[in-house]
Structure formats: structure tokens, C-alpha cells
N, C-alpha and C. Protein backbone atom coordinates (compact mmCIF):
# COMPACT_ATOMS: atom_id res chain seq x y z
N UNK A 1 -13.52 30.40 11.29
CA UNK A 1 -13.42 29.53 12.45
C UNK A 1 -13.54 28.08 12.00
N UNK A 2 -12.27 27.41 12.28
CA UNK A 2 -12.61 25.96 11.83
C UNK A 2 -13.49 24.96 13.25
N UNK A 3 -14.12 24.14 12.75
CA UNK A 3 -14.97 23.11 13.30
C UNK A 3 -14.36 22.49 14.12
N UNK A 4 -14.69 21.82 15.15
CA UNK A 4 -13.63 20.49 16.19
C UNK A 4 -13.94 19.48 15.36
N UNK A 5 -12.53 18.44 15.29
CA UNK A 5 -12.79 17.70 15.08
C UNK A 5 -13.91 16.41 15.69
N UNK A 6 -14.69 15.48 14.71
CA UNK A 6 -15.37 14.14 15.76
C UNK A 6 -14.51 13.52 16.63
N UNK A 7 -13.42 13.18 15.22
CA UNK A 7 -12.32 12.59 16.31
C UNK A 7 -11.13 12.74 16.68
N UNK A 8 -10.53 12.23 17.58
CA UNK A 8 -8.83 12.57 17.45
C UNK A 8 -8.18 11.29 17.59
N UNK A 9 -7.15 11.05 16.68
CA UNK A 9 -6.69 9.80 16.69
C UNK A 9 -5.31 9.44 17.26
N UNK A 10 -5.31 8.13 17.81
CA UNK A 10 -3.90 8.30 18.62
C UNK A 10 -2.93 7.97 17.62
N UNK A 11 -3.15 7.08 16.29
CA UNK A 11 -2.41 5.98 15.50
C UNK A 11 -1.74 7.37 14.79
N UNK A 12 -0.48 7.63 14.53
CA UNK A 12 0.38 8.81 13.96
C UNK A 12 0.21 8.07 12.17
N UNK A 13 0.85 8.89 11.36
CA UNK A 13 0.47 8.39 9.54
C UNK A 13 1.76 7.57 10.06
N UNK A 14 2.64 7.28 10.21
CA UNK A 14 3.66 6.15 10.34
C UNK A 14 3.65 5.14 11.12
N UNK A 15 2.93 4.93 12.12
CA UNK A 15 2.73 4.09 12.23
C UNK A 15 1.03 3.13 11.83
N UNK A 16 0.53 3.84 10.88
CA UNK A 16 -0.65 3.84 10.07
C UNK A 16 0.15 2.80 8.67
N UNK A 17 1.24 3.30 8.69
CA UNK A 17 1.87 2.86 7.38
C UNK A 17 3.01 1.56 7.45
N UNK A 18 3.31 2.05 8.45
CA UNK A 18 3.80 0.51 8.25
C UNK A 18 3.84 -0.82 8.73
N UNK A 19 2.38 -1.27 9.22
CA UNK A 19 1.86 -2.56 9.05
C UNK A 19 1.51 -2.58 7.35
N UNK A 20 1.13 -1.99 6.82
CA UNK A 20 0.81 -1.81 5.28
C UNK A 20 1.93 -2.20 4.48
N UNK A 21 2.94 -1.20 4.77
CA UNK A 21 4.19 -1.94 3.92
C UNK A 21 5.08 -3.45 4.81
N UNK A 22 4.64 -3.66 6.18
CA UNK A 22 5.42 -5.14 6.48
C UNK A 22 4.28 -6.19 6.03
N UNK A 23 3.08 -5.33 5.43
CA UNK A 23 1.77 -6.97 4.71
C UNK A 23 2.94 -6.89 3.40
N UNK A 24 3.28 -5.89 2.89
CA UNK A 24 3.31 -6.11 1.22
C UNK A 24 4.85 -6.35 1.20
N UNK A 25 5.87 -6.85 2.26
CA UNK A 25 6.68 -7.92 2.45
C UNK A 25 6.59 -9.11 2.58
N UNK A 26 4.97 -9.43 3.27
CA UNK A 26 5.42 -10.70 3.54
C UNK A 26 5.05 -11.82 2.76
N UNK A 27 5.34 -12.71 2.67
CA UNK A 27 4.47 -14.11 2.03
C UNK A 27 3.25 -14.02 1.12
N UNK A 28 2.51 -14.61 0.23
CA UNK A 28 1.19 -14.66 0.25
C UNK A 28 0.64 -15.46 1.38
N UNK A 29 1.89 -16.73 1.45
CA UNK A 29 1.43 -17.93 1.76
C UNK A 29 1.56 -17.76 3.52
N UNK A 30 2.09 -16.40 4.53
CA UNK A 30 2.15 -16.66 5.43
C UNK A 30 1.03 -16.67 6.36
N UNK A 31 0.89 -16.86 7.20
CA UNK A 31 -0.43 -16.74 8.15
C UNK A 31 -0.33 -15.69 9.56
N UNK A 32 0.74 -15.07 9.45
CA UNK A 32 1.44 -14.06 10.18
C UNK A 32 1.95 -12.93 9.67
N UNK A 33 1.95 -11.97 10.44
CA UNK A 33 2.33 -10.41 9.88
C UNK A 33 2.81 -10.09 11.51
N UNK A 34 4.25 -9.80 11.23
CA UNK A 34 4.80 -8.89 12.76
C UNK A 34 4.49 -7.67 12.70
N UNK A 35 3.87 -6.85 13.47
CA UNK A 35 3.62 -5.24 13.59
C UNK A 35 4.28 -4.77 15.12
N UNK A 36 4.23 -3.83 15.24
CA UNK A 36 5.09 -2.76 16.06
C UNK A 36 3.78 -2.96 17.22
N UNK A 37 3.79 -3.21 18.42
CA UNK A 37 3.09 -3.69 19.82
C UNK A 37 2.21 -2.34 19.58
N UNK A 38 2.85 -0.98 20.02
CA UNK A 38 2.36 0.44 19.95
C UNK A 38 1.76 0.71 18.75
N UNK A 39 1.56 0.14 17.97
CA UNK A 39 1.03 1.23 16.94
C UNK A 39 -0.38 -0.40 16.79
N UNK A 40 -0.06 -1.23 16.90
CA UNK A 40 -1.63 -2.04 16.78
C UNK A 40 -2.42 -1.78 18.03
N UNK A 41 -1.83 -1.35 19.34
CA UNK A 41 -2.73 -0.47 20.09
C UNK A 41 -3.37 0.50 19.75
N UNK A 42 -2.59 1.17 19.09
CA UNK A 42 -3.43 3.05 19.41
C UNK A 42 -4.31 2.56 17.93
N UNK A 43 -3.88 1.35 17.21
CA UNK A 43 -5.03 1.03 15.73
C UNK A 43 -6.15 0.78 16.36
N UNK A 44 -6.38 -0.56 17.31
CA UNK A 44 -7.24 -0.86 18.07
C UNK A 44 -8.08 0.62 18.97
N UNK A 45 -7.22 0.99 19.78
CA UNK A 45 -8.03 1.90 20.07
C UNK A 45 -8.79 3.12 19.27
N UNK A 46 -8.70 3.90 17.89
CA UNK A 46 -8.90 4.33 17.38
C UNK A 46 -10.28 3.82 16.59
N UNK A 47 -9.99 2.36 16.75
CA UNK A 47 -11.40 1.90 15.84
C UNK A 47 -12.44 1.60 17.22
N UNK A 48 -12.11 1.28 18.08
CA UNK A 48 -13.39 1.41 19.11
C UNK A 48 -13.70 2.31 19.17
N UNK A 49 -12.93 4.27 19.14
CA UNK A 49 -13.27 4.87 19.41
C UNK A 49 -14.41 5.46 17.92
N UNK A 50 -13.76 5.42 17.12
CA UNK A 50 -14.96 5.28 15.77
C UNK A 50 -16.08 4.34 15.65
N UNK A 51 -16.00 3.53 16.36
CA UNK A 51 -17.46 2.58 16.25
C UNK A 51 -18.20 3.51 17.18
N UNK A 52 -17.53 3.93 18.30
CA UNK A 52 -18.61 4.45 19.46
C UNK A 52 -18.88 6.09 18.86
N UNK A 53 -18.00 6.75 18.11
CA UNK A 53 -18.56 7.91 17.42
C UNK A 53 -19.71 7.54 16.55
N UNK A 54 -19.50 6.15 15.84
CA UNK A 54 -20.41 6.23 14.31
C UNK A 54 -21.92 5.73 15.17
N UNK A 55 -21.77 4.65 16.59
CA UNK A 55 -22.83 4.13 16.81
C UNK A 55 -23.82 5.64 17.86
N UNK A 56 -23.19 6.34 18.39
CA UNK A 56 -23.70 7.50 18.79
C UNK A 56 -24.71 8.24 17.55
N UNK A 57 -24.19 8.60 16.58
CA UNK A 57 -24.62 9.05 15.63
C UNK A 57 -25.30 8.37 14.43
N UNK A 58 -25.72 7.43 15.19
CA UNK A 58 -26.20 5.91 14.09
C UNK A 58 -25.91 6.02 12.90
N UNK A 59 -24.97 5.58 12.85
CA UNK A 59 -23.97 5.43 11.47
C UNK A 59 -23.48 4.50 11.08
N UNK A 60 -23.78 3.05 12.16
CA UNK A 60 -23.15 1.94 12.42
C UNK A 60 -24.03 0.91 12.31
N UNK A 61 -23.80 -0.34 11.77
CA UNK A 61 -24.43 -1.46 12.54
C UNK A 61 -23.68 -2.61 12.44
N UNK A 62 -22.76 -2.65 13.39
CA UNK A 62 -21.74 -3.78 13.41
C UNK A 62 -22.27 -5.12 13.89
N UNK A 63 -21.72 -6.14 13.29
CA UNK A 63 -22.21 -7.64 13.30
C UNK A 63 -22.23 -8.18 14.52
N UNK A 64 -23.04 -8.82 15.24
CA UNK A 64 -22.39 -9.61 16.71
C UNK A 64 -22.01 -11.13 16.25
N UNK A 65 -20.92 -10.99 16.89
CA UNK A 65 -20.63 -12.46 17.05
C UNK A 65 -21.60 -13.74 16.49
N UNK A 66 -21.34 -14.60 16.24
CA UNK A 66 -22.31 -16.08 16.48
C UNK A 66 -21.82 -16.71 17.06
């Protein structure tokens, strides 16, 4: 019997991958990176949803603001 997963993630391995390969197109010198609207969502959402898994399970101690 396998285990449930903690988490389930929305971000698919392709679109995981290619903000990665449009950084290692661009510039050193640029101050911008274009990514795909959908896939820096479901990135974003995936890492709130891991902060709130790791801070449940105190696993976390993320910085506040100054």
C-alpha cells in the first residue's frame, strides 16, 4: 500500500522547466525574464501551499518582511 502524498502540485515538469531554460537564454545583463502567465501561477501557488505544509509541521521559519 503506497502512502498519500503531503502534497499535490499544480506546476506540471514542463512547465517547471521552462522558466529554467528561458533564464539560461537570457542576458546576464537583463533585469527581466518572460515566463508563461499559467505556469508562474500554479509556481506561486505550489510554494504557498508548501510553506503552509512545512509551517503545519514546523519545518519552516520564513523571514518577515522589514
Amino acid at each position: 500500500m503506497s502512502s498519500r502524498p503531503l502534497l499535490q502540485l499544480y506546476t506540471t515538469f514542463a512547465e517547471f522547466e521552462a522558466p529554467h531554460e528561458r533564464h539560461d537564454r537570457t542576458r546576464s545583463t537583463s533585469k527581466t525574464v518572460t515566463v508563461d502567465r499559467q505556469a508562474l501561477v500554479h509556481i506561486l501557488m505550489d510554494h504557498a501551499r508548501m510553506l503552509e505544509a512545512l509551517r503545519k509541521a514546523g519545518r519552516v521559519d520564513v523571514a518577515e518582511p522589514h
